[in-house]
PDB file of N, CA and C in Angstrom:
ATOM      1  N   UNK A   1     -37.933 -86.111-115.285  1.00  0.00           N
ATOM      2  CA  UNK A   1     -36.866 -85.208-115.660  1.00  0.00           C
ATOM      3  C   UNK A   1     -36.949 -83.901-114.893  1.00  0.00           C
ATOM      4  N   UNK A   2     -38.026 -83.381-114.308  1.00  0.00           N
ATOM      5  CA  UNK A   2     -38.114 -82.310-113.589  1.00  0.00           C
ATOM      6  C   UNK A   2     -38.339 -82.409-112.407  1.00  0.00           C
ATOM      7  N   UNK A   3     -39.326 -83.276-112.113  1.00  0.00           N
ATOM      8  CA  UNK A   3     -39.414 -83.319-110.529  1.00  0.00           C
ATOM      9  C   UNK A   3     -37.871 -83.028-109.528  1.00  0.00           C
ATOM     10  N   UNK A   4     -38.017 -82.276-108.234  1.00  0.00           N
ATOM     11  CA  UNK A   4     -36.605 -82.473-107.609  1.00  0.00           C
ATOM     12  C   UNK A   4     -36.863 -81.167-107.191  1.00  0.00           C
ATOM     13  N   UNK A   5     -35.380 -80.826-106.092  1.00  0.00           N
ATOM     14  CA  UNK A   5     -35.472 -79.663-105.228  1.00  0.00           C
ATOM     15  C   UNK A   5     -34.799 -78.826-106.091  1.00  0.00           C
ATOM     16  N   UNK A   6     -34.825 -77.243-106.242  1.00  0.00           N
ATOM     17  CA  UNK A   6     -34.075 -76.592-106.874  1.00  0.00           C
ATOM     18  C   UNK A   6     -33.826 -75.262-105.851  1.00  0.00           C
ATOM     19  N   UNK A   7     -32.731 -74.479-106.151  1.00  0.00           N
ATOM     20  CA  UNK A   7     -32.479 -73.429-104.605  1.00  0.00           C
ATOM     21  C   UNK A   7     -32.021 -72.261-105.725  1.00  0.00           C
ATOM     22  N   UNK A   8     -32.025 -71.500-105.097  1.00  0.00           N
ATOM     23  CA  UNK A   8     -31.851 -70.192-105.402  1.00  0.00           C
ATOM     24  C   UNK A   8     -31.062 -69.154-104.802  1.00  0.00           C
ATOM     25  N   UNK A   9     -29.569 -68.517-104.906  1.00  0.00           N
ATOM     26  CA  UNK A   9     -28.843 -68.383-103.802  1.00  0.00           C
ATOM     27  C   UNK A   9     -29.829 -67.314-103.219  1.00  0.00           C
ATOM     28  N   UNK A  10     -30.595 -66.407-103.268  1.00  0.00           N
ATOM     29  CA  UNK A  10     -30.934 -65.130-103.005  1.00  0.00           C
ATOM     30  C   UNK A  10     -31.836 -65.729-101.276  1.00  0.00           C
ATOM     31  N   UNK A  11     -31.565 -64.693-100.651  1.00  0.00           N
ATOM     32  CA  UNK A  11     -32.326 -65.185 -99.092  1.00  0.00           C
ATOM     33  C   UNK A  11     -34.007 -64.799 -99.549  1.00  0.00           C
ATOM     34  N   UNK A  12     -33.909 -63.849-100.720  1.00  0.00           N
ATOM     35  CA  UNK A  12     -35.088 -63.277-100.775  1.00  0.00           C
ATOM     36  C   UNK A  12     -36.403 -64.683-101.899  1.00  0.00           C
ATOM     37  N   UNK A  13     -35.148 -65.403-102.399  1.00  0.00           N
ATOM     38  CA  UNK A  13     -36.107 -66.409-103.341  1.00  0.00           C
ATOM     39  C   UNK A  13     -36.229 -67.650-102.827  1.00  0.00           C
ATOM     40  N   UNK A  14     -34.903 -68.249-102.201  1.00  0.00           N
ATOM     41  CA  UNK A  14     -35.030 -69.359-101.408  1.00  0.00           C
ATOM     42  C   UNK A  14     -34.754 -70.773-102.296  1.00  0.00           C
ATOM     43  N   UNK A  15     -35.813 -71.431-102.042  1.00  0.00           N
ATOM     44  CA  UNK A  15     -36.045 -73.080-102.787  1.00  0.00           C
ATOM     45  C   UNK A  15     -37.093 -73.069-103.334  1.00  0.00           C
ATOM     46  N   UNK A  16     -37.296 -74.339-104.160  1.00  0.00           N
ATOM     47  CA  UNK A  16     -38.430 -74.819-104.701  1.00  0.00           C
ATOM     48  C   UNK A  16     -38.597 -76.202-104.792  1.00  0.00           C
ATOM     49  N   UNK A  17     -39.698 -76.694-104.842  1.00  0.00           N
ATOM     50  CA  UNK A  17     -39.828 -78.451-105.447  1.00  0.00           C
ATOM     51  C   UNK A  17     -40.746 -78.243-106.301  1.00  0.00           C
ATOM     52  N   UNK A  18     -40.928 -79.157-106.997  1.00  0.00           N
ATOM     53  CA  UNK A  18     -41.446 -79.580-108.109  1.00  0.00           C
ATOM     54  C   UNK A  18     -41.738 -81.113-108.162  1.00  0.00           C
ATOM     55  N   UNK A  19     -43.181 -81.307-107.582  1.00  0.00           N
ATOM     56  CA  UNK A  19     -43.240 -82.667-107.040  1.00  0.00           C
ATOM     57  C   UNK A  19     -44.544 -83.236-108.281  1.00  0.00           C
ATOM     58  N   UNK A  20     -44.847 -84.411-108.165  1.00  0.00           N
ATOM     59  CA  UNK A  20     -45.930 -85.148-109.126  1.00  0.00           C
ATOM     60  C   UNK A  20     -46.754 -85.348-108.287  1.00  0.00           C
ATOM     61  N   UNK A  21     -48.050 -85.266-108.657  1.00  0.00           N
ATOM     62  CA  UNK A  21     -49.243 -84.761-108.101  1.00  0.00           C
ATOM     63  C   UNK A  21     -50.958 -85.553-108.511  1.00  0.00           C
ATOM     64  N   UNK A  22     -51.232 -86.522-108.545  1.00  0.00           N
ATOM     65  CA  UNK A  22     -52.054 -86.433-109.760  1.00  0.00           C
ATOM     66  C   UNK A  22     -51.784 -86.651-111.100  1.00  0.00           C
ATOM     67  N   UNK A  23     -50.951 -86.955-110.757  1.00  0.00           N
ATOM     68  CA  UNK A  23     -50.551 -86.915-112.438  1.00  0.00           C
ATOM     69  C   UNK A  23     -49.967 -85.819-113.224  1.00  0.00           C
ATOM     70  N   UNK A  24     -50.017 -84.846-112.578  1.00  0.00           N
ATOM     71  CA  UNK A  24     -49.420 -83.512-112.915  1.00  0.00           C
ATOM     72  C   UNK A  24     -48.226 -82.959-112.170  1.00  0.00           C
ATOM     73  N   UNK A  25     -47.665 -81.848-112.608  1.00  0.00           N
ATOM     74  CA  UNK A  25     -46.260 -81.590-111.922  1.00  0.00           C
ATOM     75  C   UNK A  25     -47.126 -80.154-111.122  1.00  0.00           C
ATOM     76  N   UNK A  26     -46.648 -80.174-110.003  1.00  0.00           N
ATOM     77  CA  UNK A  26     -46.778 -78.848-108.599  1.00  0.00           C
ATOM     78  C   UNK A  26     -45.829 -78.611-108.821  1.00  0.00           C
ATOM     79  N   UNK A  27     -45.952 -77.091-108.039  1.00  0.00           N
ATOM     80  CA  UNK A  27     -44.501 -76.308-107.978  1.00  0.00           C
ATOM     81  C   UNK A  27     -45.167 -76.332-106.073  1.00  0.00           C
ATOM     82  N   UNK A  28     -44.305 -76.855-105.473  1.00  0.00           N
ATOM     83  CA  UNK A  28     -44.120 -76.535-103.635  1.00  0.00           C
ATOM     84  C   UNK A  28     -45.664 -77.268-103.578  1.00  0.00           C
ATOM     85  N   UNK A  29     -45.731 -78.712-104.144  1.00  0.00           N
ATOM     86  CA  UNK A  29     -46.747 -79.518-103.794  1.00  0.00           C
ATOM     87  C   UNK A  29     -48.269 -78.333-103.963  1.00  0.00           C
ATOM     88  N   UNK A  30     -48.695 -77.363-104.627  1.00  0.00           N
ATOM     89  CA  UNK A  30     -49.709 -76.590-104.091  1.00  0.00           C
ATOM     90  C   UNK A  30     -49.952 -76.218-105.495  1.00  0.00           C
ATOM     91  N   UNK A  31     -49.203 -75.145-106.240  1.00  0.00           N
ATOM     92  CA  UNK A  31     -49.436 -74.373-107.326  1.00  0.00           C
ATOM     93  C   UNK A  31     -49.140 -75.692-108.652  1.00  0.00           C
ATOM     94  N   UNK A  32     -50.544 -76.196-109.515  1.00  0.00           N
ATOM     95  CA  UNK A  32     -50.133 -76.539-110.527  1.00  0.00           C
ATOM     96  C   UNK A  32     -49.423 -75.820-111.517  1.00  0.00           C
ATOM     97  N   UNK A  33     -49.242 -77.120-112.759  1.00  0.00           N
ATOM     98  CA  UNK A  33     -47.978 -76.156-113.428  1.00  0.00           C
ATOM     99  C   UNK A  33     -48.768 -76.768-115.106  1.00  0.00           C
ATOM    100  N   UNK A  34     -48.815 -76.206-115.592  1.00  0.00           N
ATOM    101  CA  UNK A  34     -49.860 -76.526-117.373  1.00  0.00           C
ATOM    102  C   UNK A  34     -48.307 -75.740-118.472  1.00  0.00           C
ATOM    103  N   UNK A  35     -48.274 -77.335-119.069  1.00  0.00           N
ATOM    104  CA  UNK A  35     -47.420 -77.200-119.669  1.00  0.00           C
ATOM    105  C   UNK A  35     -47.988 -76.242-121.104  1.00  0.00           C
ATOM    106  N   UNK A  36     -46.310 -75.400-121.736  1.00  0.00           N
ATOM    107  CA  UNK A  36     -46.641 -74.458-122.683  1.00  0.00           C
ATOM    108  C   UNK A  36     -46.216 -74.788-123.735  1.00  0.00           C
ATOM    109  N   UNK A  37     -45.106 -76.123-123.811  1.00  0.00           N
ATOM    110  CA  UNK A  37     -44.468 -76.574-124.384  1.00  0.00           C
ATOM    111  C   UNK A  37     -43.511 -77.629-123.732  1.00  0.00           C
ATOM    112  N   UNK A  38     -42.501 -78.681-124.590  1.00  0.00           N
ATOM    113  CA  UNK A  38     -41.920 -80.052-124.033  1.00  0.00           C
ATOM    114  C   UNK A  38     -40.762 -79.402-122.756  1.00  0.00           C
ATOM    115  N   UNK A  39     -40.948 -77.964-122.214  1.00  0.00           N
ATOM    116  CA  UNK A  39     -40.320 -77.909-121.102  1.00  0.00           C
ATOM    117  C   UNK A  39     -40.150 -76.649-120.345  1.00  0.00           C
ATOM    118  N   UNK A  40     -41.174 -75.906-120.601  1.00  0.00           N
ATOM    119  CA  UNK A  40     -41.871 -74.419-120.381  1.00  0.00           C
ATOM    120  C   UNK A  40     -43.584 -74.801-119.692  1.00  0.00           C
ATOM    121  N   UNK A  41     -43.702 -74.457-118.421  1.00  0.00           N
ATOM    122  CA  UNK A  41     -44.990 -74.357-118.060  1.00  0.00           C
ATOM    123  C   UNK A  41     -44.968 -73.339-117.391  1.00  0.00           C
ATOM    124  N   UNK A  42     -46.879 -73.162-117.382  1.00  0.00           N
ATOM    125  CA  UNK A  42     -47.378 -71.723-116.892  1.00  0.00           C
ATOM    126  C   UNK A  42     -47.393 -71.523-115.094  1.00  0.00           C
ATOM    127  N   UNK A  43     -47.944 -71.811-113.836  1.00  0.00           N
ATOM    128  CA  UNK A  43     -48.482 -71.916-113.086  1.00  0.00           C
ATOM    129  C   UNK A  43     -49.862 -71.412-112.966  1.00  0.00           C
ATOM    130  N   UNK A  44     -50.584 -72.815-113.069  1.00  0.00           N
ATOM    131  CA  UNK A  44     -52.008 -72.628-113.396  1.00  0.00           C
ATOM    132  C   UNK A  44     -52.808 -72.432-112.050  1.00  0.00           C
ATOM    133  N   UNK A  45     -52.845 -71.546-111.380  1.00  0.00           N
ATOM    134  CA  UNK A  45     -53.298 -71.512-110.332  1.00  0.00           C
ATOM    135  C   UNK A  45     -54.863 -70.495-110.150  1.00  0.00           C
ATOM    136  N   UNK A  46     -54.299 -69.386-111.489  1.00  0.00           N
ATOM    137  CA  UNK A  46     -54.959 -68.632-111.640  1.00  0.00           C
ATOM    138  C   UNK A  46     -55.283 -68.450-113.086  1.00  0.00           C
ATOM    139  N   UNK A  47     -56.250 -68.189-114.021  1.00  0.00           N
ATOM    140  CA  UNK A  47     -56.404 -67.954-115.363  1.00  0.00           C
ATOM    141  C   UNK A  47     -55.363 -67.213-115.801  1.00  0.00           C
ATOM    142  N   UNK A  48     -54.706 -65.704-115.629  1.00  0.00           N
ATOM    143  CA  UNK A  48     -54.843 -65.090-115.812  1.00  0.00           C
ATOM    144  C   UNK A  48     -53.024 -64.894-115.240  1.00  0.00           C
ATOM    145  N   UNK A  49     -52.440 -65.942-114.671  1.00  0.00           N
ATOM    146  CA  UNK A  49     -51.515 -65.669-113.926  1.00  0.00           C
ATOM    147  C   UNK A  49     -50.555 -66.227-114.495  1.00  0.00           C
ATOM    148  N   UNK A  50     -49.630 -64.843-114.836  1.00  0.00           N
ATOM    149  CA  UNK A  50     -48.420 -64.361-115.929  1.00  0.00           C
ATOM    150  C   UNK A  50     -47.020 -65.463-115.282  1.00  0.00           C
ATOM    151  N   UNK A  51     -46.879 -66.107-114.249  1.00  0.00           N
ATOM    152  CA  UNK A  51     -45.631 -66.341-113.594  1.00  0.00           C
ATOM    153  C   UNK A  51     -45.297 -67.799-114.769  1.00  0.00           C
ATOM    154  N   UNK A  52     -44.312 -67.886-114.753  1.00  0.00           N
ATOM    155  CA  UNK A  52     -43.742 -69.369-115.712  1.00  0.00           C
ATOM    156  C   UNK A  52     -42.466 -70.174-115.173  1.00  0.00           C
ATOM    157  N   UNK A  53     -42.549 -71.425-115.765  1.00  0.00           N
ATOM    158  CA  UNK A  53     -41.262 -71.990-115.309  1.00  0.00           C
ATOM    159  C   UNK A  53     -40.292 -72.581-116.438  1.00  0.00           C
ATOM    160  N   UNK A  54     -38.927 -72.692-116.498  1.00  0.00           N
ATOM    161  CA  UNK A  54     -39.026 -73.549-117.815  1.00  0.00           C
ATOM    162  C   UNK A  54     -37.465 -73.949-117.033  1.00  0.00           C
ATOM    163  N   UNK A  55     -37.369 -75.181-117.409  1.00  0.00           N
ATOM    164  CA  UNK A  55     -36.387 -76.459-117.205  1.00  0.00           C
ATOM    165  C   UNK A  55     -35.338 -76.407-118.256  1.00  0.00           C
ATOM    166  N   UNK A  56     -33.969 -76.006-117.982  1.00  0.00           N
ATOM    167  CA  UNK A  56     -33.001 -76.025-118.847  1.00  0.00           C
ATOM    168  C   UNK A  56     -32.215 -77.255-118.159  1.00  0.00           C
ATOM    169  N   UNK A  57     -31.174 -77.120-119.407  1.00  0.00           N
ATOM    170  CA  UNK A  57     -29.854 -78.032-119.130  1.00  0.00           C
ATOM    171  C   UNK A  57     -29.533 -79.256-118.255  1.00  0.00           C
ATOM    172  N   UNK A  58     -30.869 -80.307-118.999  1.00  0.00           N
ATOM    173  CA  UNK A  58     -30.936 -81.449-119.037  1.00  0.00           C
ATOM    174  C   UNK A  58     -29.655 -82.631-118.889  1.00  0.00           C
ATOM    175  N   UNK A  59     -29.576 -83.021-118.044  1.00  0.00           N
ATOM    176  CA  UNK A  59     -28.083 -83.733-117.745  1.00  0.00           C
ATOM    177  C   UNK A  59     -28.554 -85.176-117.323  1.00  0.00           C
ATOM    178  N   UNK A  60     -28.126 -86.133-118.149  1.00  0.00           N
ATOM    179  CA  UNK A  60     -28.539 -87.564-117.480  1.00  0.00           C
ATOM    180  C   UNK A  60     -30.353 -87.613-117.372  1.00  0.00           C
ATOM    181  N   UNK A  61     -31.104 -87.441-118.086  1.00  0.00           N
ATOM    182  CA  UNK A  61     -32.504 -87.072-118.079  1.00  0.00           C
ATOM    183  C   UNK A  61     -33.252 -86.399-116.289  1.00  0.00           C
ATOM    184  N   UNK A  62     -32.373 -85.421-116.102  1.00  0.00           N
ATOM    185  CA  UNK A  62     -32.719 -84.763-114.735  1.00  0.00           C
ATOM    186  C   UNK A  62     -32.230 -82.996-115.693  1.00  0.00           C
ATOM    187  N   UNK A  63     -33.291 -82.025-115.045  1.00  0.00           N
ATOM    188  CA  UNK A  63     -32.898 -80.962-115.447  1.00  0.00           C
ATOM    189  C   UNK A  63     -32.142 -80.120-114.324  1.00  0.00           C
ATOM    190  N   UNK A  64     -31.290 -79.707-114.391  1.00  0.00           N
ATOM    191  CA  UNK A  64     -30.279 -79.173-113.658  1.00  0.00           C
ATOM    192  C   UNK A  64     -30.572 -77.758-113.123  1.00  0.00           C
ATOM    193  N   UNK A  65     -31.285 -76.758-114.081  1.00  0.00           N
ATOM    194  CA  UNK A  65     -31.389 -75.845-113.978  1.00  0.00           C
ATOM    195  C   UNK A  65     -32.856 -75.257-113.808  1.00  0.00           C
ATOM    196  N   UNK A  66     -33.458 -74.444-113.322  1.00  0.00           N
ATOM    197  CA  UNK A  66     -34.919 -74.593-113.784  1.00  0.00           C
ATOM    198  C   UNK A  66     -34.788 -72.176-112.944  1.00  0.00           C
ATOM    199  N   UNK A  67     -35.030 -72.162-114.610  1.00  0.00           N
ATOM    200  CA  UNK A  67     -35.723 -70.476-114.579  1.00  0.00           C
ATOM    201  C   UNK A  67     -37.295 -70.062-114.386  1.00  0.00           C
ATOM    202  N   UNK A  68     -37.550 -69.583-113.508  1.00  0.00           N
ATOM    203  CA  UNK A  68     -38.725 -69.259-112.675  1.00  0.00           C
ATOM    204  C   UNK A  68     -39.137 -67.646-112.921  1.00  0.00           C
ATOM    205  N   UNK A  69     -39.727 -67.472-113.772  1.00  0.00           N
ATOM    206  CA  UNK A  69     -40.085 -66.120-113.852  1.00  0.00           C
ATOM    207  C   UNK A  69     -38.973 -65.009-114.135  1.00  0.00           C
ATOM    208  N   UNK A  70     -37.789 -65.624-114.815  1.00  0.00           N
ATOM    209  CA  UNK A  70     -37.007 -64.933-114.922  1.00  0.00           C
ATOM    210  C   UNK A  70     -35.684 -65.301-113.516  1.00  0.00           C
ATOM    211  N   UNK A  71     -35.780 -65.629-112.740  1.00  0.00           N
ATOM    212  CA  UNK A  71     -34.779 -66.268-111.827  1.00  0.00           C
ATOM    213  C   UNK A  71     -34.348 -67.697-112.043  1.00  0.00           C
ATOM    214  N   UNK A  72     -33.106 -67.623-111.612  1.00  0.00           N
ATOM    215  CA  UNK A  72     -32.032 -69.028-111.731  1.00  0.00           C
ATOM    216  C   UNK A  72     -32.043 -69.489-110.388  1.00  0.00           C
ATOM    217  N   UNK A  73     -32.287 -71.044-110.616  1.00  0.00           N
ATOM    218  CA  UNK A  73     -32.673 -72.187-109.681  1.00  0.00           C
ATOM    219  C   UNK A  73     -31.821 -73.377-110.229  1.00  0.00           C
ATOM    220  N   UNK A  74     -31.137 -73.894-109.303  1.00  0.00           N
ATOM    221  CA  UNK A  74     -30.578 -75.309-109.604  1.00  0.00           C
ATOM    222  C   UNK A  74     -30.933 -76.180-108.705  1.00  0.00           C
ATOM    223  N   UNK A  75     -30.993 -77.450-109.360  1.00  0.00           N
ATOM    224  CA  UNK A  75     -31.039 -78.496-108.904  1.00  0.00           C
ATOM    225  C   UNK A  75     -29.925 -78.991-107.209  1.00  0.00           C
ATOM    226  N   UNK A  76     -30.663 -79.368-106.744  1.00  0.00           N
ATOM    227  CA  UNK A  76     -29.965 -79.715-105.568  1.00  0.00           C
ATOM    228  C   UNK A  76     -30.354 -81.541-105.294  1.00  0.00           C
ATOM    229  N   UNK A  77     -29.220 -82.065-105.284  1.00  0.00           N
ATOM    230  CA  UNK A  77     -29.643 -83.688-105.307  1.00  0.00           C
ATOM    231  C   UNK A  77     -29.502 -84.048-103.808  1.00  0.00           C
ATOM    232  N   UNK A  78     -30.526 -84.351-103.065  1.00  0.00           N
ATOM    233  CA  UNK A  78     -30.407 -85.227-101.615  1.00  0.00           C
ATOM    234  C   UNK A  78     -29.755 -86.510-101.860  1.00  0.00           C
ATOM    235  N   UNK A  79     -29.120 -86.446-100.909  1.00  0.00           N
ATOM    236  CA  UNK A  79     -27.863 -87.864-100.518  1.00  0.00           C
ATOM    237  C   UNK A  79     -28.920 -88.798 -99.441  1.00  0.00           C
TER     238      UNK A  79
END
């Protein structure tokens, strides 16, 4: 439901993926992600490290939307 590319119009934020890993979900294949709840995770990269992600507006079991620390990211589907 989350895995997938998500973009961000800003030149300054860009894209993201969110790929499976191990068994776990990455954010850009690198930074794990430790879930906080069924669709809110932390980026566990660091103990101590405040950044979060959380997956809205679930469509067809794919999440469409995904807020990143307070920024809006959508889903972008490759053809």
């Amino acid at each position: 439901a989350f895995v997938g590319h998500y973009r961000n119009d800003s030149p300054w934020m860009g894209s993201l993926r969110v790929v499976p890993l191990k068994g776990k979900l990455r954010m850009d294949g690198l930074l794990p992600l430790e879930a906080i709840d069924s669709d809110t995770f932390r980026l566990a990269d660091k103990p101590q490290n405040p950044e979060w992600i959380a997956f809205l507006d679930v469509v067809n079991g794919k999440a469409m939307h995904l807020k990143f620390s307070g920024e809006d990211y959508w889903r972008v589907e490759s053809k």
